[in-house]
Protein backbone atom coordinates (compact mmCIF):
# COMPACT_ATOMS: atom_id res chain seq x y z
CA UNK A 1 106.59 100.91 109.12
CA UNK A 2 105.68 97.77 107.65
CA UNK A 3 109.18 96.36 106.87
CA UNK A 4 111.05 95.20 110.69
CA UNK A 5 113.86 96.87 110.67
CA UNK A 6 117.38 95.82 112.19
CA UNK A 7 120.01 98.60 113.43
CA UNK A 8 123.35 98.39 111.33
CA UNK A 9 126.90 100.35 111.29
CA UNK A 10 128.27 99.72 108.04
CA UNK A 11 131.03 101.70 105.66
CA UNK A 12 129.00 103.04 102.79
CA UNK A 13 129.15 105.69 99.86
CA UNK A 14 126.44 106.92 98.00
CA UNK A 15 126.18 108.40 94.54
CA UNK A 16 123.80 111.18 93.38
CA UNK A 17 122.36 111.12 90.05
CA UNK A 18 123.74 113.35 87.47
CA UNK A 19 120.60 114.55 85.63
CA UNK A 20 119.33 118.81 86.10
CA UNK A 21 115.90 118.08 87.85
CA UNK A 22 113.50 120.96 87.27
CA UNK A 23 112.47 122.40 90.81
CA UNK A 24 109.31 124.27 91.91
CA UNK A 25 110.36 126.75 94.86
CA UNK A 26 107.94 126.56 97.54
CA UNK A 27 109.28 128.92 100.52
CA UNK A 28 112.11 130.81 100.89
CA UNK A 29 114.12 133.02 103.51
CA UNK A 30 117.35 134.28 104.04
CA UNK A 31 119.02 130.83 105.53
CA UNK A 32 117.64 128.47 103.18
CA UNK A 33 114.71 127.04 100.68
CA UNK A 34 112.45 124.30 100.12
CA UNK A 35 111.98 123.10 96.60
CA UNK A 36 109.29 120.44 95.09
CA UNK A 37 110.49 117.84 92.20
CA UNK A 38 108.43 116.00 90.05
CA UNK A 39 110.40 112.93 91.34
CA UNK A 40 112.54 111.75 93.72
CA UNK A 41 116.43 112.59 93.50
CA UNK A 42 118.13 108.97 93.03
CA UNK A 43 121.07 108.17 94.12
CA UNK A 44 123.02 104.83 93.82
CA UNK A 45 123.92 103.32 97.68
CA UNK A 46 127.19 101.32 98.14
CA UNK A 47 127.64 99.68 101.26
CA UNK A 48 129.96 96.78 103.13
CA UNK A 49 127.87 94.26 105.32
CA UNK A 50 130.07 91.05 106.09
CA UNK A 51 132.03 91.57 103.95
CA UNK A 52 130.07 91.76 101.14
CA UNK A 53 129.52 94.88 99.13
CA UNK A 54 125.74 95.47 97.72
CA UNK A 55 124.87 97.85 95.45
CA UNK A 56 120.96 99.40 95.47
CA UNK A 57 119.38 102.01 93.48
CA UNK A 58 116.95 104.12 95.89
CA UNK A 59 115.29 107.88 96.39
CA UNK A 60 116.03 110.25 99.03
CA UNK A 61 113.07 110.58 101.14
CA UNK A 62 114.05 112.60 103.43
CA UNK A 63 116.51 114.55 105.76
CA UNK A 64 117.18 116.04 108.78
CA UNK A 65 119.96 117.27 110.78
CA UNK A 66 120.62 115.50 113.96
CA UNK A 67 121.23 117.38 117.49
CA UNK A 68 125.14 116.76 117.30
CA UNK A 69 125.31 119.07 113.46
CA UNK A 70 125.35 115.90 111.54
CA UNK A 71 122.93 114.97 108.50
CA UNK A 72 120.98 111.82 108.30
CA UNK A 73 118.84 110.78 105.42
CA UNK A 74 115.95 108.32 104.50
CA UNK A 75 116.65 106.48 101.31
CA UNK A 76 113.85 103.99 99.74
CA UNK A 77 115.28 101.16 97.76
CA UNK A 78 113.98 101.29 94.19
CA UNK A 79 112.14 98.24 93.68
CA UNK A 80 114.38 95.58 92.12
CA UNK A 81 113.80 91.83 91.96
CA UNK A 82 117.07 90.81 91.16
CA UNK A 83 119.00 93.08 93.54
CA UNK A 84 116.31 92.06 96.30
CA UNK A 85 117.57 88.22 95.89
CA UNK A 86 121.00 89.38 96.07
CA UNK A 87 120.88 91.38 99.14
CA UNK A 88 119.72 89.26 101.82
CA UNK A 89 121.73 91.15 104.36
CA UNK A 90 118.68 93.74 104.69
């Protein structure tokens, strides 16, 4: 990682976009499937930090299910100059 990072527990909501995305199916079995997109499924991230709600555009990067059955997933903030002045609380 280039960006330092600072651990955070924070209400939050996120929102995933509406559009079809065509997918190209990669593997398959009788539990699940992995599928390829052209690009990355967006989503819009709502979250309270002090106090303060911020709103981001990012991707889903990735995802993984953690040892205790819960799901945890890597978003990447869509590049935004305006938002990125706003949100000082990352």
């Amino acid at each position: 990682r280039q960006i330092l990072r600072k651990e955070i527990r924070c209400p939050g909501e996120f929102y995933i976009d509406a559009d079809i995305l065509r997918t190209q199916t990669v593997d398959l079995s009788e539990t699940g499937i992995r599928l390829q997109t052209e690009r990355p499924i967006q989503v819009m991230m709502r979250i309270q930090v002090d106090n303060k709600e911020l709103e981001r555009n990012a991707s889903l990067v990735w995802a993984r299910r953690t040892k205790d059955g819960k799901m945890e997933y890597g978003l990447e903030f869509s590049s935004d100059p305006d938002a990125d002045k706003e949100n000082k609380a990352f």
